[in-house]
C-alpha atoms as a PDB file:
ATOM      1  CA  UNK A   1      28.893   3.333  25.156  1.00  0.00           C
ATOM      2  CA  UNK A   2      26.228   2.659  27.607  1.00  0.00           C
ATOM      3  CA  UNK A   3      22.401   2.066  26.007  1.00  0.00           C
ATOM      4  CA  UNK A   4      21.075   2.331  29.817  1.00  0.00           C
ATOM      5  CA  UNK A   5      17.964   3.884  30.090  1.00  0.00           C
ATOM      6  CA  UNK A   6      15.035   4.382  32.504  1.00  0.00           C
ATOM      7  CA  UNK A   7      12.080   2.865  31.408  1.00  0.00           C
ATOM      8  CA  UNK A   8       8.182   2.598  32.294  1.00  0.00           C
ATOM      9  CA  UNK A   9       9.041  -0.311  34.419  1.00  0.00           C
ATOM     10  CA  UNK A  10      10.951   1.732  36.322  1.00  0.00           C
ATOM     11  CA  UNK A  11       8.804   4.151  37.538  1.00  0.00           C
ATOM     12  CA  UNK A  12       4.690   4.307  39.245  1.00  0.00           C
ATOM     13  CA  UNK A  13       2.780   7.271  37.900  1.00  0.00           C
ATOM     14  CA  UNK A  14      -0.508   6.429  39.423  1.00  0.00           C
ATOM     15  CA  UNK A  15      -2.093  10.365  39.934  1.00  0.00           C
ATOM     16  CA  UNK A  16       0.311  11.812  37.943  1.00  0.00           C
ATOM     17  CA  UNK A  17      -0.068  13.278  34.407  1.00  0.00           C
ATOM     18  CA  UNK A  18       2.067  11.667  31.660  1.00  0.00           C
ATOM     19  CA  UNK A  19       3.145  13.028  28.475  1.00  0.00           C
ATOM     20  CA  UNK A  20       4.052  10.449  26.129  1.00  0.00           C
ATOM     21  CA  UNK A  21       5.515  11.101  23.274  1.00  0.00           C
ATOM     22  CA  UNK A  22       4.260   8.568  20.388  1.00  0.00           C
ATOM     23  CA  UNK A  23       4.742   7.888  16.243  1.00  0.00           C
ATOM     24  CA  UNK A  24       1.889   8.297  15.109  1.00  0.00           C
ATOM     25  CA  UNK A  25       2.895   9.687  12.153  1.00  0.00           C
ATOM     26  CA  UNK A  26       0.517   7.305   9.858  1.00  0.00           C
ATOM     27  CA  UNK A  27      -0.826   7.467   6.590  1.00  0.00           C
ATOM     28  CA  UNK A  28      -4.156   8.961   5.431  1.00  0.00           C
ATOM     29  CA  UNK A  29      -6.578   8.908   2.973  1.00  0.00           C
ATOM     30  CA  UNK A  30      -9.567  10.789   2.598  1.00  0.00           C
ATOM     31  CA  UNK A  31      -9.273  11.169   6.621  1.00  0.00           C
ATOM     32  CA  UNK A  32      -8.933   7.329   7.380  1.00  0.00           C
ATOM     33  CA  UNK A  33      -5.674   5.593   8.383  1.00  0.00           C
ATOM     34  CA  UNK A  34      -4.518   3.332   6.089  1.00  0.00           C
ATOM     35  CA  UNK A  35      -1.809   1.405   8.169  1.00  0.00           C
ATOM     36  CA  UNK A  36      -2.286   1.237  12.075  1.00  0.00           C
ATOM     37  CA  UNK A  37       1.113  -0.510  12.659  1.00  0.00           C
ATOM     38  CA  UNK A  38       2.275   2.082  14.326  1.00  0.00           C
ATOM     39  CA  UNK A  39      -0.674   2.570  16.724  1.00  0.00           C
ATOM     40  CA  UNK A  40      -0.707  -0.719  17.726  1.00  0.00           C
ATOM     41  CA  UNK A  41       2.740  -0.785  18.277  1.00  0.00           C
ATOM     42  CA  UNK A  42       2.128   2.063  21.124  1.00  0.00           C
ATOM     43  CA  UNK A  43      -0.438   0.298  22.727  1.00  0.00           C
ATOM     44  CA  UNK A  44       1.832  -1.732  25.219  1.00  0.00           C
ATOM     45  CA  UNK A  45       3.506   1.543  26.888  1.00  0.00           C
ATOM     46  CA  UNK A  46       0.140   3.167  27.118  1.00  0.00           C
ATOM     47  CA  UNK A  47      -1.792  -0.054  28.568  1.00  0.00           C
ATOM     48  CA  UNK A  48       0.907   0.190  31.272  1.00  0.00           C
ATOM     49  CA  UNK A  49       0.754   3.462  31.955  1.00  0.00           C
ATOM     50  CA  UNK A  50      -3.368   3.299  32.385  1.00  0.00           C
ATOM     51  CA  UNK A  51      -2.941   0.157  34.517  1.00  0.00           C
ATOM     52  CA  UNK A  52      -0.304   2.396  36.841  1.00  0.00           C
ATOM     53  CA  UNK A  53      -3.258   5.133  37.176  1.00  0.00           C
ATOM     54  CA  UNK A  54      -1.385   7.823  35.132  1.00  0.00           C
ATOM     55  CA  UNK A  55      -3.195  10.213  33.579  1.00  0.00           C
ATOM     56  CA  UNK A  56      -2.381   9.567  30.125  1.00  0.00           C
ATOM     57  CA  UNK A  57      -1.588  12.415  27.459  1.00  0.00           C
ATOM     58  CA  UNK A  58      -0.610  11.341  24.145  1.00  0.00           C
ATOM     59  CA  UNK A  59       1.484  13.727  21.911  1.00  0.00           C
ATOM     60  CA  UNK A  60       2.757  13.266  17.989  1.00  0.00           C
ATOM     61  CA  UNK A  61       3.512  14.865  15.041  1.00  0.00           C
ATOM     62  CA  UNK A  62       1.920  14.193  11.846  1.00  0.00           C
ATOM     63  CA  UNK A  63       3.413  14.622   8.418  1.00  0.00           C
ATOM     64  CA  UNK A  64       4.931  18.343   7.720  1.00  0.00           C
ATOM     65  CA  UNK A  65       2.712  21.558   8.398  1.00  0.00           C
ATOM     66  CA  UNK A  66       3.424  24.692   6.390  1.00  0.00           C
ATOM     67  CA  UNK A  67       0.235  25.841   5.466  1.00  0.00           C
ATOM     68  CA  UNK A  68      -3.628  26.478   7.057  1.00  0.00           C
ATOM     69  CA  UNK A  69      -4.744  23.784   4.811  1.00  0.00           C
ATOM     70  CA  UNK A  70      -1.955  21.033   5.976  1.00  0.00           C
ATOM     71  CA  UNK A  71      -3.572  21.773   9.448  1.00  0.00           C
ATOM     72  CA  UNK A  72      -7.135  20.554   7.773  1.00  0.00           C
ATOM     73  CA  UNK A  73      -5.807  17.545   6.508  1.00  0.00           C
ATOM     74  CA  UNK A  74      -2.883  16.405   8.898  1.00  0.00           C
ATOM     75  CA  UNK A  75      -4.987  16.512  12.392  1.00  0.00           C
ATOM     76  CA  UNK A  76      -4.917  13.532  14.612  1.00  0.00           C
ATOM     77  CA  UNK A  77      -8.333  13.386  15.533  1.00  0.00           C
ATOM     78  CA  UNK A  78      -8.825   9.936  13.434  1.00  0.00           C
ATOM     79  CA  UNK A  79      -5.762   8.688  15.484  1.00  0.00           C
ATOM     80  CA  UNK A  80      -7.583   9.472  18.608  1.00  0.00           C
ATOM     81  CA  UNK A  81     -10.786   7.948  17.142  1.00  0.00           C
ATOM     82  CA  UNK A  82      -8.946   4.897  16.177  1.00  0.00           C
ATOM     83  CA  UNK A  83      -6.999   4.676  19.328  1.00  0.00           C
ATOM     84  CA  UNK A  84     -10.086   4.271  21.359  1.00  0.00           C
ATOM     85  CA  UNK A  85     -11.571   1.566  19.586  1.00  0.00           C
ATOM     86  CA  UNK A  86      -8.216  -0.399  19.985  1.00  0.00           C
ATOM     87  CA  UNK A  87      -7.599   0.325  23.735  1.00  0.00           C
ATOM     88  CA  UNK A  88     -11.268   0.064  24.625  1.00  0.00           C
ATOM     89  CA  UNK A  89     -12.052   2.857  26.075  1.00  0.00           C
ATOM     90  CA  UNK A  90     -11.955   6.707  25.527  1.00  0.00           C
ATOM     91  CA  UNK A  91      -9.057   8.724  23.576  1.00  0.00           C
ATOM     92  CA  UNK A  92     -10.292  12.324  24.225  1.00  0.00           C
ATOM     93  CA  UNK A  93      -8.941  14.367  21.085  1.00  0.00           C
ATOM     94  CA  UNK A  94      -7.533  17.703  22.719  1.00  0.00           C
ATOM     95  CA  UNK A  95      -8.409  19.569  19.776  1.00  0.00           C
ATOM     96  CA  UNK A  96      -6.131  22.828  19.983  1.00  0.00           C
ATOM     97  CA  UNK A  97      -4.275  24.897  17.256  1.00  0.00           C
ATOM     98  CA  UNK A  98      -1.792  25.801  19.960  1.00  0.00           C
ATOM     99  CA  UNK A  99      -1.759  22.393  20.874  1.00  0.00           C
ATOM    100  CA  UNK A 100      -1.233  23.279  24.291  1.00  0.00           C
ATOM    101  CA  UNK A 101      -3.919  25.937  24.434  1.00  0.00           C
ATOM    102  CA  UNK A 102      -7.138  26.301  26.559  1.00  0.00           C
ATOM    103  CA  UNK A 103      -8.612  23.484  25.050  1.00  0.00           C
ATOM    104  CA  UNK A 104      -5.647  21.641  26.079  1.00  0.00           C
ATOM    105  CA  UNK A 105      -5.495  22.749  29.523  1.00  0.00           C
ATOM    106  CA  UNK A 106      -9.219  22.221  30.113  1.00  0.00           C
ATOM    107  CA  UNK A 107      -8.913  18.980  29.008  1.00  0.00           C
ATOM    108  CA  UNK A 108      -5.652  18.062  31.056  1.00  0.00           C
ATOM    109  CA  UNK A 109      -7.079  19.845  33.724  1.00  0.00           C
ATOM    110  CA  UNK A 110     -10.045  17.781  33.949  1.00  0.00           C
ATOM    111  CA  UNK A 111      -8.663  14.326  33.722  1.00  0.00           C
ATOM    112  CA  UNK A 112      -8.973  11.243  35.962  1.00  0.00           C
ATOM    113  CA  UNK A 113      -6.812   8.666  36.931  1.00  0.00           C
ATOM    114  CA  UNK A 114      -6.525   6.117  34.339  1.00  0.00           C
ATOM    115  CA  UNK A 115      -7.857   8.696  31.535  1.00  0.00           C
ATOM    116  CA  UNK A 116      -6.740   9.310  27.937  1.00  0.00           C
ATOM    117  CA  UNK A 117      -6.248  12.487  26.326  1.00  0.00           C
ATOM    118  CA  UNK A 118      -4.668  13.357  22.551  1.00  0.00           C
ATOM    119  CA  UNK A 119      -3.094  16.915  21.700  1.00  0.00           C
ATOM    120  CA  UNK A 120      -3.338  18.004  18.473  1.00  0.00           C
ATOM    121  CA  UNK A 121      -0.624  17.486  16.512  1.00  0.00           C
ATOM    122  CA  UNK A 122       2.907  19.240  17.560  1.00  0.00           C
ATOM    123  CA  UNK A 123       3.637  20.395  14.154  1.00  0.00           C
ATOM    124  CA  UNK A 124       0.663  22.662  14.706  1.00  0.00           C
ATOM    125  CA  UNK A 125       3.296  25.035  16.290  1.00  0.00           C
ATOM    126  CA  UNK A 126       6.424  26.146  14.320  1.00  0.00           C
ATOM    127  CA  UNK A 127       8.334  26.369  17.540  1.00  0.00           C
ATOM    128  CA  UNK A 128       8.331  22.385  17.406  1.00  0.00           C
ATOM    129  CA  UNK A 129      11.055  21.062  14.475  1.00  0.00           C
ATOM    130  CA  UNK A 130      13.576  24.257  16.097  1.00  0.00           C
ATOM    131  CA  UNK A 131      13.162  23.113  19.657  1.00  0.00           C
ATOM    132  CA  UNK A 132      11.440  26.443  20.494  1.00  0.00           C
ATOM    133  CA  UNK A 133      12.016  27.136  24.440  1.00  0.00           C
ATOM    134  CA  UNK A 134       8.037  28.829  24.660  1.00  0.00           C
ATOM    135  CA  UNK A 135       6.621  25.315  22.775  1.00  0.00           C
ATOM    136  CA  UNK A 136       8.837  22.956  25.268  1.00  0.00           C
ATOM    137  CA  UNK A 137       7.892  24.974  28.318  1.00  0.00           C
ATOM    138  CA  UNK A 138       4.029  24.567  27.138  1.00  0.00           C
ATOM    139  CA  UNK A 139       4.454  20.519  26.999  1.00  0.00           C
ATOM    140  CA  UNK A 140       6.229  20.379  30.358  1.00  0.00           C
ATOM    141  CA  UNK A 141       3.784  22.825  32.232  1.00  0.00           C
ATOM    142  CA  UNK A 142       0.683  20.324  31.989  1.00  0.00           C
ATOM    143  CA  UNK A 143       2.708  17.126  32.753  1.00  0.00           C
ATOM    144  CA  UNK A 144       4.896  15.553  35.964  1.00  0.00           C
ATOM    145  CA  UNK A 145       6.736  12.524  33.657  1.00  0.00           C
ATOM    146  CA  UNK A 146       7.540  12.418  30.237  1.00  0.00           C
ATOM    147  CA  UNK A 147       7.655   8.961  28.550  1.00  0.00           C
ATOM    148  CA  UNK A 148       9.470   9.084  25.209  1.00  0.00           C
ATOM    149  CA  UNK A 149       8.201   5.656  23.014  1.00  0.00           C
ATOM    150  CA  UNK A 150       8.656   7.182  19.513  1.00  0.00           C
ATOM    151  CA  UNK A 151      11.802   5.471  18.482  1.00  0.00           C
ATOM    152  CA  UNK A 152      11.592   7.049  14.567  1.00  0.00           C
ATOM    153  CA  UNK A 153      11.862  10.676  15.675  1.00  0.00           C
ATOM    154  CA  UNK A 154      14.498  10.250  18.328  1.00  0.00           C
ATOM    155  CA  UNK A 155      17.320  11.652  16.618  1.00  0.00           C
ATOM    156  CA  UNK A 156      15.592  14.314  16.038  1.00  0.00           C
ATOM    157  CA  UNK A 157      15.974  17.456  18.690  1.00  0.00           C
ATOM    158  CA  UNK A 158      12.341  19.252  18.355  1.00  0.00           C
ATOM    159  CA  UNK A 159      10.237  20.031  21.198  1.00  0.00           C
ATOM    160  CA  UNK A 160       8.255  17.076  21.953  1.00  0.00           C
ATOM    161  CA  UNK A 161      11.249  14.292  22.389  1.00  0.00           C
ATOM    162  CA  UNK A 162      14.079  16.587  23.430  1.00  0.00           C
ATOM    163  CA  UNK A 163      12.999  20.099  24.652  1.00  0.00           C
ATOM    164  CA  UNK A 164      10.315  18.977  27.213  1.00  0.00           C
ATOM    165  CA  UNK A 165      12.341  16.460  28.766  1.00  0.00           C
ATOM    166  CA  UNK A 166      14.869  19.112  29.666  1.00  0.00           C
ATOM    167  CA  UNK A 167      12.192  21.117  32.053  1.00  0.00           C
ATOM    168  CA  UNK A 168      10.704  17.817  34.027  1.00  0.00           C
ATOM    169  CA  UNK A 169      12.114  16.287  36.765  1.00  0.00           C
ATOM    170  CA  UNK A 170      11.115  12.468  35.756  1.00  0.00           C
ATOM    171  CA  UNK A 171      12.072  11.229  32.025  1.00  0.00           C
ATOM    172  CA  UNK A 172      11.767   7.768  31.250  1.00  0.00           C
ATOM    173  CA  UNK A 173      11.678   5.333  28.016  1.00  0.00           C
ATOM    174  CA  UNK A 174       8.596   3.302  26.432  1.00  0.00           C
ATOM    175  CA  UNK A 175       8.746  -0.148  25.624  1.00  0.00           C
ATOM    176  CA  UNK A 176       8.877   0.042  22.122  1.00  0.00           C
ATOM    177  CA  UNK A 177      11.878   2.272  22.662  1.00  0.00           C
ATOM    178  CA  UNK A 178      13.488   0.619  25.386  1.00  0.00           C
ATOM    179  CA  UNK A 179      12.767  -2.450  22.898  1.00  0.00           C
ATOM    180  CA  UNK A 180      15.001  -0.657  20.058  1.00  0.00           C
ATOM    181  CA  UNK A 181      17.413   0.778  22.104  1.00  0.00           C
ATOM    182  CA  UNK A 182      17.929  -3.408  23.694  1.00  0.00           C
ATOM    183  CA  UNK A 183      17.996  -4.016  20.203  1.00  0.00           C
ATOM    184  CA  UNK A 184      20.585  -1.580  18.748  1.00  0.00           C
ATOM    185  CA  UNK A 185      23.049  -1.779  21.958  1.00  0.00           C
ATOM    186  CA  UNK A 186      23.590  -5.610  21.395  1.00  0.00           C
ATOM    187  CA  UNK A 187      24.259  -5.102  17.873  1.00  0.00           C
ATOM    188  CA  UNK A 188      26.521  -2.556  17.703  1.00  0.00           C
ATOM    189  CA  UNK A 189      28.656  -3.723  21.007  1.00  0.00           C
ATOM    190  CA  UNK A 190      28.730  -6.956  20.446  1.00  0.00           C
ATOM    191  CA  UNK A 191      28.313  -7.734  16.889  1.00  0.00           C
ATOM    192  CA  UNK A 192      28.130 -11.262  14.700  1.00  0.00           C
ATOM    193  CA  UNK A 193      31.165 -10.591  12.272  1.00  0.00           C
ATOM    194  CA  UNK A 194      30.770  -9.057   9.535  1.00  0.00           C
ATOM    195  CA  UNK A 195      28.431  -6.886  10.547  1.00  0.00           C
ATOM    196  CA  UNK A 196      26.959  -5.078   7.691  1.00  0.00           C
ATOM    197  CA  UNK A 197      24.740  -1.937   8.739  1.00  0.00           C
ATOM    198  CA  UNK A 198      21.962  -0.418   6.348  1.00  0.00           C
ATOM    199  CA  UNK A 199      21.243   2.972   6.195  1.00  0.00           C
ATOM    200  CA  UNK A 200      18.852   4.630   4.942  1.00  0.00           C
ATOM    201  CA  UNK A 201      16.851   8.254   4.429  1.00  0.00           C
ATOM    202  CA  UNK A 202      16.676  11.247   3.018  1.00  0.00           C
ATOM    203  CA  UNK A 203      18.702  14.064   4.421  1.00  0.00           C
ATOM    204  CA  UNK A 204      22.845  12.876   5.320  1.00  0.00           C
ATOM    205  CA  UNK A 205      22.428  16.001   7.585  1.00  0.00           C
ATOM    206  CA  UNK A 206      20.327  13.948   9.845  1.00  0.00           C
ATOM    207  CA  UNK A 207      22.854  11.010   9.900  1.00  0.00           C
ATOM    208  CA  UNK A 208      26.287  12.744  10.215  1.00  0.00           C
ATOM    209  CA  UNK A 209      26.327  11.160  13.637  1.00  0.00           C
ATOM    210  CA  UNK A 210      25.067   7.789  13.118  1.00  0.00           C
ATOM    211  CA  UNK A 211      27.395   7.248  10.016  1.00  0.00           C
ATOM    212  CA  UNK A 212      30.365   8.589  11.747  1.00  0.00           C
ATOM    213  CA  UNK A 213      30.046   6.206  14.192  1.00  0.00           C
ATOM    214  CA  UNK A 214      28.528   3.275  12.209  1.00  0.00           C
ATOM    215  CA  UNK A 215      32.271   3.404  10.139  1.00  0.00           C
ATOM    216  CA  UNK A 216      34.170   2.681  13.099  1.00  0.00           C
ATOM    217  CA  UNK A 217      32.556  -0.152  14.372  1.00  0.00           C
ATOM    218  CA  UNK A 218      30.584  -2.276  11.104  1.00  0.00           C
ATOM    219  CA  UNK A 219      32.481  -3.764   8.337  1.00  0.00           C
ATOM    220  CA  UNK A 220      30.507  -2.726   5.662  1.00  0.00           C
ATOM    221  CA  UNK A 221      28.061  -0.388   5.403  1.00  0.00           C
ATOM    222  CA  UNK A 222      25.463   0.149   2.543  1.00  0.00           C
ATOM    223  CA  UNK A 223      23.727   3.842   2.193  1.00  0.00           C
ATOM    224  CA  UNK A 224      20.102   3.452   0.141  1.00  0.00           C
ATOM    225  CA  UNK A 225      17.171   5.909   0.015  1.00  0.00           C
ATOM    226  CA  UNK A 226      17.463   9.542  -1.062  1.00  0.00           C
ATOM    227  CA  UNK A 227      20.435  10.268   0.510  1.00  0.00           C
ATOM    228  CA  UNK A 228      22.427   7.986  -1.787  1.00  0.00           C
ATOM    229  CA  UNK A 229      22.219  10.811  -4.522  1.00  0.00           C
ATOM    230  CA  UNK A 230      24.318  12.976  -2.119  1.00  0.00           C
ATOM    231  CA  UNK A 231      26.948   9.953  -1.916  1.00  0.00           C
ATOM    232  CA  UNK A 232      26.841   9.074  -5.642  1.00  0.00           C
ATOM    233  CA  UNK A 233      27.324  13.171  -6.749  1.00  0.00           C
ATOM    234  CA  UNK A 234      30.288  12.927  -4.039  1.00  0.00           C
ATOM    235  CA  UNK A 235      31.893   9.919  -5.980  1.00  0.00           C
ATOM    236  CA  UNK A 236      31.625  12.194  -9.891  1.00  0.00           C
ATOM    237  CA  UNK A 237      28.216  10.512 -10.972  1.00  0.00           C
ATOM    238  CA  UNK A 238      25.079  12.538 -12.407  1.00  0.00           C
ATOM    239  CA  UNK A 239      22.385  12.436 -10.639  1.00  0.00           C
ATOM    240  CA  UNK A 240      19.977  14.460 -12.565  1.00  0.00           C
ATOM    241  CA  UNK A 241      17.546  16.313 -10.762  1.00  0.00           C
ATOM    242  CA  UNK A 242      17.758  13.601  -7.732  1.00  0.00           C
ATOM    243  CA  UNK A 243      18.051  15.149  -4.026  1.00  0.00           C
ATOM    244  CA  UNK A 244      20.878  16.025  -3.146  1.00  0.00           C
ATOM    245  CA  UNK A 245      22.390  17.664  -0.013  1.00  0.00           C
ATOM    246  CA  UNK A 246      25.368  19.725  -1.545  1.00  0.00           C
ATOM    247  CA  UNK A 247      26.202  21.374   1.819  1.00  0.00           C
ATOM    248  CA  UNK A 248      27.534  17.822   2.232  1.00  0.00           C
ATOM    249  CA  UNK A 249      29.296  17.065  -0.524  1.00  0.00           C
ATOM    250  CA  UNK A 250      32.568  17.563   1.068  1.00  0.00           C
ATOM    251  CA  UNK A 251      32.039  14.832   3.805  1.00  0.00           C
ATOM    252  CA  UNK A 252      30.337  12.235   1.890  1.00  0.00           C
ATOM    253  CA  UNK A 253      33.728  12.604  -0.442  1.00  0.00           C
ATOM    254  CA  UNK A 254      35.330  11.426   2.103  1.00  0.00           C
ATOM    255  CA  UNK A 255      32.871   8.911   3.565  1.00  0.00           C
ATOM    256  CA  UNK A 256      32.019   7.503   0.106  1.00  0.00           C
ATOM    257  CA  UNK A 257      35.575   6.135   0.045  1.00  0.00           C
ATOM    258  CA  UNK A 258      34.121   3.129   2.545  1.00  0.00           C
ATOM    259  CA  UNK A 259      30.780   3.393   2.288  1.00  0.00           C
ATOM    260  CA  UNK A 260      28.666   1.328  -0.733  1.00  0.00           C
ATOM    261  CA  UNK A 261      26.257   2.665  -2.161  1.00  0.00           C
ATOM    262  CA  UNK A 262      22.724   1.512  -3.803  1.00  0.00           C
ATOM    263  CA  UNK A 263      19.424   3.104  -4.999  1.00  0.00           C
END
């Protein structure tokens, strides 16, 4: 299995327009970000990618959106706030409920070399967790490369990671993927024996994959987090009124049988 990806290094994007796709799904209260790891943890890919002379546009989800008054309260603009004072210079919050609106496209439109825009957050549009075609073809019509650096969403295939880099020509890696993709490649090719493999999350619906092939290659692996529930119902326990996935009862049955499990 080859880990090889293009990365930031590997390109020059000086007068070109960048989408990069970050985490910065962080926590708020009251409208102030309470942990900035995951900002800071961007900064490196976007440094570079000012330093090339790209013009920089920033893209994210934040928390779930299902309702007018999730978009009041889950809006990046305090990212884009904070993300300024970090970098040193200007993050110009895109404001947009269609996140790639007129606002947007103003905004994109007027931009410099070495400038730093934020859309509003992706979840803004529905189209985004189903990998809408319309939502993907929006993202790729206002940028030339797309630079994917948001490692925790990856797996996911929704309009900002995996539908937009379908429609443009140039699609690289960040460092702080590149970093955990390094990262994961060496330990699952060549691992210290016994490799043991944690796993955790919420939904096994997201993981089918990554178990699957987890079980072939560590010795031992240990499930944790909400998902458990699904393994522990699969192996005759009560769970309560615990999540539970029973579309996947079947497979964790079988799965359960070398898998350990722990709350």
């Amino acid at each position: 299995m080859s880990l090889n990806k293009k990365s930031v290094d590997d390109i020059n994007v000086k007068g070109l327009r960048v989408l990069c796709r970050c985490d910065f799904n962080v926590p708020l209260k009251e409208g102030q970000i309470t942990d900035e790891n995951r900002l800071v943890a961007a900064l490196p890919t976007i440094k570079k990618l000012i330093a090339d002379g790209g013009k920089v546009i920033l893209c994210s989800h934040l928390g779930k959106v299902k309702t007018e008054e999730d978009k009041q309260t889950k809006t990046l603009a305090p990212v884009a706030k904070r993300l300024s004072e970090l970098l040193g210079q200007e993050v110009k919050f895109a404001a947009d409920p269609e996140v790639v609106g007129p606002n947007a496209k103003a905004a994109v439109e007027a931009m410099q070399d070495g400038d730093v825009i934020l859309l509003e957050n992706t979840r803004f549009r529905a189209e985004e967790t189903k990998n809408g075609e319309a939502f993907s073809k929006d993202l790729a019509s206002i940028c030339d490369v797309f630079v994917n650096d948001a490692f925790g969403t990856a797996h996911r295939a929704h309009c900002s990671n995996v539908g937009v880099a379908g429609l443009v020509d140039t699609a690289v890696v960040g460092y702080l993927m590149q970093k955990e993709i390094d990262f994961l490649g060496n330990a699952v090719e060549n691992p210290v024996r016994p490799f043991v493999a944690i796993l955790g999350g919420a939904k096994v619906a997201d993981k089918l994959n990554v178990i699957s092939n987890l079980l072939e290659k560590c010795d031992t692996l240990i499930i944790g987090g909400g998902m458990a529930y699904t393994f522990l119902k699969a192996k005759g326990y009560e769970i309560g009124k615990s999540l539970v996935d029973e579309t996947k009862i079947d497979y964790c049955t079988l799965e359960a049988k070398v898998a350990i499990i722990i709350l």
